[in-house]
Protein backbone atom coordinates (compact mmCIF):
# COMPACT_ATOMS: atom_id res chain seq x y z
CA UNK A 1 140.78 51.01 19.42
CA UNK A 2 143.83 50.65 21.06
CA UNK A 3 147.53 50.55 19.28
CA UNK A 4 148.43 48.28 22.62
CA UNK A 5 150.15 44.68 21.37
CA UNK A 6 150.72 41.81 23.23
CA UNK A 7 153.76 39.56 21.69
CA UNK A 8 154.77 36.19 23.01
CA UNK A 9 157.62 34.25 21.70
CA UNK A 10 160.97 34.11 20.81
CA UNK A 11 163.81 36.47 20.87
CA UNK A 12 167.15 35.97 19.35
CA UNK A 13 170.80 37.36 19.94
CA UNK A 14 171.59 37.94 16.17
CA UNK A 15 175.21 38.24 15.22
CA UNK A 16 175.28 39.53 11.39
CA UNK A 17 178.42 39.12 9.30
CA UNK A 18 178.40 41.07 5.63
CA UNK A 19 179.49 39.73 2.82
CA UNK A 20 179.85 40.50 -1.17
CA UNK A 21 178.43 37.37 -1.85
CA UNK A 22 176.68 34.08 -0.11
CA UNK A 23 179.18 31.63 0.10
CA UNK A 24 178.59 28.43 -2.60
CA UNK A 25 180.53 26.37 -0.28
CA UNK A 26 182.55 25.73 2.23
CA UNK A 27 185.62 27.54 3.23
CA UNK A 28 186.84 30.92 4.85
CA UNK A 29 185.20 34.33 3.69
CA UNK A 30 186.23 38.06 4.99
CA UNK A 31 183.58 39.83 6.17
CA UNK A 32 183.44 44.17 5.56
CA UNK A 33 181.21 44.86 8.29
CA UNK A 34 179.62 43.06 11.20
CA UNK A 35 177.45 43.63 14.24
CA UNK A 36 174.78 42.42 17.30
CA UNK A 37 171.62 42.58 17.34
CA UNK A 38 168.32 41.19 18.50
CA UNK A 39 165.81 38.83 16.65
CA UNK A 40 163.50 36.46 16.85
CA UNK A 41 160.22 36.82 15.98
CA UNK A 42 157.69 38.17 18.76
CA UNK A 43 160.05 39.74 19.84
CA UNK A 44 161.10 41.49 16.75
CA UNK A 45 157.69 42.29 15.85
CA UNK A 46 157.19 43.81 19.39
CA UNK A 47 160.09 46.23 18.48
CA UNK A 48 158.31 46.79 15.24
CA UNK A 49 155.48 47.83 16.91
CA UNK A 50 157.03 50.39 19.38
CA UNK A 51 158.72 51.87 16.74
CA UNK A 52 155.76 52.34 14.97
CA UNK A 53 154.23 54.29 17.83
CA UNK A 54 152.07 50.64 19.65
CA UNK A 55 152.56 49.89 23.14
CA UNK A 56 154.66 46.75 22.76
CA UNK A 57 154.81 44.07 25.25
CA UNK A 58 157.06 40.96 24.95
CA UNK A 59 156.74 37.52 26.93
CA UNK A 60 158.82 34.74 26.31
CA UNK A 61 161.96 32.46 27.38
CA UNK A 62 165.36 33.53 27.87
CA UNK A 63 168.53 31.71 30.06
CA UNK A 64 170.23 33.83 32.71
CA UNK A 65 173.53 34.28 30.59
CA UNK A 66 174.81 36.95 28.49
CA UNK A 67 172.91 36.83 25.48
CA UNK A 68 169.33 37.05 27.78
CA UNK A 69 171.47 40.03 29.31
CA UNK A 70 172.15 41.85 26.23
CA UNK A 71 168.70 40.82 24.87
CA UNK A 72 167.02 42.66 27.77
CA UNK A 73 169.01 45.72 27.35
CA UNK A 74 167.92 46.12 24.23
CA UNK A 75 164.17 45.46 24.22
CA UNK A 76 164.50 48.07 26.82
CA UNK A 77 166.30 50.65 24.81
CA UNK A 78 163.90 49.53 21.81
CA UNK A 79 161.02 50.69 23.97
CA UNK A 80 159.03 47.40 24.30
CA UNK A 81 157.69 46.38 27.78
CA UNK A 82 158.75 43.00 29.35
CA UNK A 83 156.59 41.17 31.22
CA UNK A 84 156.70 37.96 33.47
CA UNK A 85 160.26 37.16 32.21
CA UNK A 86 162.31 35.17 34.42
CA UNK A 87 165.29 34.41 33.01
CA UNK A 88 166.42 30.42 33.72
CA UNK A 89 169.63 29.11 35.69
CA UNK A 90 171.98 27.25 33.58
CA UNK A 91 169.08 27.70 30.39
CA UNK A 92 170.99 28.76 27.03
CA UNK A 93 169.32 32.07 25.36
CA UNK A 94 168.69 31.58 21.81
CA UNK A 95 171.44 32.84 19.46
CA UNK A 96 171.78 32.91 15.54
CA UNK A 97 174.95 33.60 12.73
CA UNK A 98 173.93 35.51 10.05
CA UNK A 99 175.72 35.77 6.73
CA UNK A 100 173.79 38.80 4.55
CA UNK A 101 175.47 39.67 0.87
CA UNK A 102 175.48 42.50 -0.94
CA UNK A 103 171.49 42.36 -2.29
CA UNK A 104 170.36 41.82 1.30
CA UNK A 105 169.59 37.92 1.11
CA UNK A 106 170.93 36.23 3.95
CA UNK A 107 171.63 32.50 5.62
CA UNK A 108 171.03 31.81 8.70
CA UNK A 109 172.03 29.52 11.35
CA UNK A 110 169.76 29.11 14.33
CA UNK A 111 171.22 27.56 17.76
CA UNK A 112 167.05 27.98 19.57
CA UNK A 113 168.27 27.53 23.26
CA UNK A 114 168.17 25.10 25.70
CA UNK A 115 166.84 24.12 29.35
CA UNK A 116 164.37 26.82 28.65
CA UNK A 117 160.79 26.58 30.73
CA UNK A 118 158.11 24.88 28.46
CA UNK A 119 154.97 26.53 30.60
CA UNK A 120 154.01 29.71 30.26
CA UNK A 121 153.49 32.50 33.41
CA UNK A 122 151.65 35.13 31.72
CA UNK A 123 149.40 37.03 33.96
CA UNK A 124 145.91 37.46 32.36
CA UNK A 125 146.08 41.32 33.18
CA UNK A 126 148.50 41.66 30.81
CA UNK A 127 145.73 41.79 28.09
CA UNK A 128 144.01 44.95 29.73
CA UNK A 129 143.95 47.30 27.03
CA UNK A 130 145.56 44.96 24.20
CA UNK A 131 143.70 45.85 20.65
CA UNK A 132 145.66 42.90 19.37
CA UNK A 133 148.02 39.57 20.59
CA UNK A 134 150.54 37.99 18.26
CA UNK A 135 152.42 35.10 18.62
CA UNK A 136 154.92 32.68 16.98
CA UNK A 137 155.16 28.64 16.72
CA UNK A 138 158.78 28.68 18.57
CA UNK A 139 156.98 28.17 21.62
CA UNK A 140 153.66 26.37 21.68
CA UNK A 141 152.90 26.79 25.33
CA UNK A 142 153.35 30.35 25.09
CA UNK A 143 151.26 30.84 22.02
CA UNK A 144 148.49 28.48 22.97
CA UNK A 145 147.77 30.32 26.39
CA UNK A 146 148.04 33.59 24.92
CA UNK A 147 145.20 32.70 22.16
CA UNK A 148 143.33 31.20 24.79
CA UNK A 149 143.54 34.25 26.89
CA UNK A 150 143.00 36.43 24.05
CA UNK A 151 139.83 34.59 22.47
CA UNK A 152 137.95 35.29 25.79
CA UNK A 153 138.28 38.81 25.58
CA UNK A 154 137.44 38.69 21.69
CA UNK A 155 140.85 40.26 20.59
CA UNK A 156 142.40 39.57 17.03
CA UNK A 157 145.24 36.89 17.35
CA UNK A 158 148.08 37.50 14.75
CA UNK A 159 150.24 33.44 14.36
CA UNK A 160 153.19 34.12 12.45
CA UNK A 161 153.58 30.79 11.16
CA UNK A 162 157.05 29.99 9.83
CA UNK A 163 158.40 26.83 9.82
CA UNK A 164 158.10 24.96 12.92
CA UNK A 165 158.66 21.71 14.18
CA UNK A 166 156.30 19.02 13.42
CA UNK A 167 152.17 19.98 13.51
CA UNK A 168 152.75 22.95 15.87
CA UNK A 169 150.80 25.06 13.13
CA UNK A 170 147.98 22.66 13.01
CA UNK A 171 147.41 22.87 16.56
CA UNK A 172 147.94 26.46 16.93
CA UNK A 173 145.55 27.08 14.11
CA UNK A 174 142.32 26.83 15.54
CA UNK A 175 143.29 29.24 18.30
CA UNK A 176 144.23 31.89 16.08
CA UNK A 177 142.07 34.06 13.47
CA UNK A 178 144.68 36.00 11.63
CA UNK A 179 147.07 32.95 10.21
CA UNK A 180 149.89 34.93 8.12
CA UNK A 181 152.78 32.41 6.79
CA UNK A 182 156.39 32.82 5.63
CA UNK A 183 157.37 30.82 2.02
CA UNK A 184 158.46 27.85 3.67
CA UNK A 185 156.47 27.94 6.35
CA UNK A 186 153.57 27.10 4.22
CA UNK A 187 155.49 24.66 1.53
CA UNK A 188 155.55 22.93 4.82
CA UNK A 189 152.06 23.01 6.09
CA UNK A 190 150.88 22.51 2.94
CA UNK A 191 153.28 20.45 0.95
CA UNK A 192 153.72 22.17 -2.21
CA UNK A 193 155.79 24.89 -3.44
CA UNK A 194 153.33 27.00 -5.33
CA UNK A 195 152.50 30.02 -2.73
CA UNK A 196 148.57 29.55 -4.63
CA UNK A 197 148.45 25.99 -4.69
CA UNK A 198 149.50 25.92 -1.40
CA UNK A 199 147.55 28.70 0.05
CA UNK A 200 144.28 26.87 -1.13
CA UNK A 201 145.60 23.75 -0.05
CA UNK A 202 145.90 25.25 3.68
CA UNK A 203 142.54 26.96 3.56
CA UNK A 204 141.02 23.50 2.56
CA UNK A 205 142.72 22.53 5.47
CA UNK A 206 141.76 25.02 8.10
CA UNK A 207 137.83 25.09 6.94
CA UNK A 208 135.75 25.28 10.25
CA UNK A 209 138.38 27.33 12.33
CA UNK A 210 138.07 31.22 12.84
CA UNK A 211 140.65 31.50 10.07
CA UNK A 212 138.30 31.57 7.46
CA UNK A 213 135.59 33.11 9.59
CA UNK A 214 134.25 36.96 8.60
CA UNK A 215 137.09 38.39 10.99
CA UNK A 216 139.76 36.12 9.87
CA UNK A 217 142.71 36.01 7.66
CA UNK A 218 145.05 33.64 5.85
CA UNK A 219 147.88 35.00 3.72
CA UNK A 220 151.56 34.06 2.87
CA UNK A 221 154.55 36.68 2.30
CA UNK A 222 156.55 36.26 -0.47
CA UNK A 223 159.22 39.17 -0.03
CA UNK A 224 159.88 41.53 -2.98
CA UNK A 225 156.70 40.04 -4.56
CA UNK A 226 154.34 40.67 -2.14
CA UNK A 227 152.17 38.94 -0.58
CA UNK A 228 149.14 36.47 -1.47
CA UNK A 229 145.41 36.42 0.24
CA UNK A 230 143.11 34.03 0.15
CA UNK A 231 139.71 34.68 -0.77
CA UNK A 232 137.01 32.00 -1.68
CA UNK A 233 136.85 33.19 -5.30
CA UNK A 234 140.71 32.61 -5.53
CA UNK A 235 143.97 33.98 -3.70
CA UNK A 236 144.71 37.48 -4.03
CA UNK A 237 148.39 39.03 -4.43
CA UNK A 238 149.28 42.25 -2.82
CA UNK A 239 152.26 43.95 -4.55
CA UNK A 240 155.23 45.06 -2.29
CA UNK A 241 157.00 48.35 -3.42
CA UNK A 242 160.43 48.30 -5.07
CA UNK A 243 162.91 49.03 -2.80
CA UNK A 244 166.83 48.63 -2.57
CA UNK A 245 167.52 45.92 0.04
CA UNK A 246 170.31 46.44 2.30
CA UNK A 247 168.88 43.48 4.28
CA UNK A 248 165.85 41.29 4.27
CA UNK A 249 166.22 39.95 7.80
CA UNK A 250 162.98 40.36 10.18
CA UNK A 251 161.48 41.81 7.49
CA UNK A 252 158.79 39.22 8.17
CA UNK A 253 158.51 39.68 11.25
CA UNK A 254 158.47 43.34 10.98
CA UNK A 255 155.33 42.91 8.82
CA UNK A 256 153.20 40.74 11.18
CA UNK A 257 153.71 43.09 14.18
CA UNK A 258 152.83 46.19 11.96
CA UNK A 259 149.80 44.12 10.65
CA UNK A 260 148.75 42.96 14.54
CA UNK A 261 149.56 46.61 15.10
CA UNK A 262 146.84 47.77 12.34
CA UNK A 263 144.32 45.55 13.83
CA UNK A 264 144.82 46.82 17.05
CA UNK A 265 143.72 50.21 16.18
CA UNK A 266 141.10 49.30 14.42
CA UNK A 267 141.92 48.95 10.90
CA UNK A 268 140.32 46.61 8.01
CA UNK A 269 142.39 43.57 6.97
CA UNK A 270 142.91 45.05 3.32
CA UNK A 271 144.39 48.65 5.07
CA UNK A 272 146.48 46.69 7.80
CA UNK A 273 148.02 44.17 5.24
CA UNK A 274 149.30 47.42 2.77
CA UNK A 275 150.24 49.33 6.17
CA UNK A 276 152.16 45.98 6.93
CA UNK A 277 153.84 45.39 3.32
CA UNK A 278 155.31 49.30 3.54
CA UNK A 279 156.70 48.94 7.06
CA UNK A 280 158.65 45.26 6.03
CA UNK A 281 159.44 46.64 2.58
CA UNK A 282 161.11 49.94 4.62
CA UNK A 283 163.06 47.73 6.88
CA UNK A 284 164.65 45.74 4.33
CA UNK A 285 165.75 49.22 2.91
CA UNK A 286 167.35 49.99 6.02
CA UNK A 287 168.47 46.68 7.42
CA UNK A 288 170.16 47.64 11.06
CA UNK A 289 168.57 44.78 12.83
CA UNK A 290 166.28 46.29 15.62
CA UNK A 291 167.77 49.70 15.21
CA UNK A 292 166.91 50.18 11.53
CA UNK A 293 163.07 50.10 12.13
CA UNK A 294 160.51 52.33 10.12
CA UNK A 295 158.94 55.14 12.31
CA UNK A 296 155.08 55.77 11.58
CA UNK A 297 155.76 58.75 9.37
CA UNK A 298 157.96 57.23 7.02
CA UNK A 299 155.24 54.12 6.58
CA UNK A 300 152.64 56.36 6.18
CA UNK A 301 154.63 58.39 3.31
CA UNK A 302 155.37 55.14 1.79
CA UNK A 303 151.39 54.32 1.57
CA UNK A 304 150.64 57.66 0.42
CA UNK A 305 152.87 57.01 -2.47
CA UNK A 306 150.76 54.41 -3.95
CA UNK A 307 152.86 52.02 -4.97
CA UNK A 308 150.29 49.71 -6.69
């Protein structure tokens, strides 16, 4: 199998501000460090993923300003492969404020862009060699012709389902066979709190899609603690090893492109979920935005420690 990884979605100019504490309210805070950085989800997994020794390739939306500048720049000097991006005239790249405290829990603010092209120009040969696709629910378009394009050559297709805007997830879902949500992105799809309640609830309602086929997957993450798997005999939880967070932002994302990353060479769903949970739980060690990513070596030390 090939370690080849085809990511479509959004990326993100992230400006990070550190702080002792989160702020309980309003007012004005002084920050000891700060810095730029990309995010976004596809395309932070796709940096995941060439960091982790995959051939990364990102599609997705940016405007012809600054930010999509210094996005592109970085991508580049992150080692992941841009394809079919044009970037718009007069469209606003996406651009968030971060505020991370001392534990590494962070706020975010999220300005997602605007006049941005809603269809998608992906060229079908992009997929030549691709073990694996993964996408996110910031851009429907994008995701849905990438599944579609990726079911007819029979290749695993990773949704990172986090909280989008209203029944995005529900029509992305029977496109996809590997459906891996954040916390809130399944309180919302499923409309409870309870990571187990509402992992059965979202299994009862995804019965009949490849989901819950033999090849599928539905999980949730649930940062330090893991994350949860559902199996018909009841959901299963998959420990996360205890590590000192500088920073738990992209730490999601980090673990869906490492997971679409496992599938791609050819690993089970039980190996590529633990080869997933050590590469997010060795980012939010590091923190470092894009540049603080775990190389393959230092994942696959982190397995071999058997955490569990």
């Amino acid at each position: 199998m090939t370690g080849r990884v085809v990511c479509v979605g959004i990326a993100v100019l992230d400006q990070v501000w550190e702080l002792p504490a989160l702020p309980a309210g309003p007012g004005k805070f002084l920050s000891h460090g700060f810095r730029e950085t990309g995010g976004g989800m596809a395309a932070t997994a796709a940096v995941s993923i060439a960091a982790l020794g995959g051939a990364a390739l990102w599609h997705g939306r940016l405007g012809a300003d600054g930010p999509g500048a210094t996005l592109l720049a970085l991508l580049g000097r992150c080692g992941v492969d841009v394809v079919d991006v044009a970037p718009a005239p007069g469209g606003r790249t996406p651009i968030s404020g971060v505020l991370v405290d001392a534990d590494g829990e962070r706020v975010l603010a999220v300005f997602p862009g605007e006049g941005l092209p809603n269809a998608s120009v992906l060229a079908e040969g992009r997929l030549d060699g691709a073990g694996a696709v993964l996408a996110d629910p910031r851009w429907p378009a994008g995701a849905e012709r990438l599944f579609r394009l990726a079911a007819a050559r029979g290749l695993p297709r990773v949704l990172d389902a986090d909280v989008a805007a209203a029944g995005i997830v529900a029509e992305l879902a029977p496109l996809t066979d590997h459906i891996i949500f954040s916390q809130r992105g399944l309180v919302e799809f499923s409309g409870t709190d309870d990571p187990s309640a509402g992992l059965t609830a979202a299994a009862e309602r995804l019965r009949g899609t490849p989901v819950l086929g033999p090849a599928g997957a539905l999980a949730v993450t649930l940062g330090a603690r893991g994350s949860l798997w559902w199996r018909e005999e009841g959901a299963v939880t998959l420990s996360a090893p205890r590590v000192a967070a500088r920073d738990t932002t992209g730490c999601g994302d980090v673990f869906h492109g490492a997971y679409a990353l496992a599938l791609a060479e050819g690993r089970d769903r039980p190996a590529a979920a633990r080869f997933a949970t050590a590469a997010a739980a060795l980012k939010a060690q590091r923190g470092e935005g894009w540049f603080g990513m775990p190389d393959r070596a230092a994942v696959e030390a982190l397995l071999h420690a058997n955490w569990e």
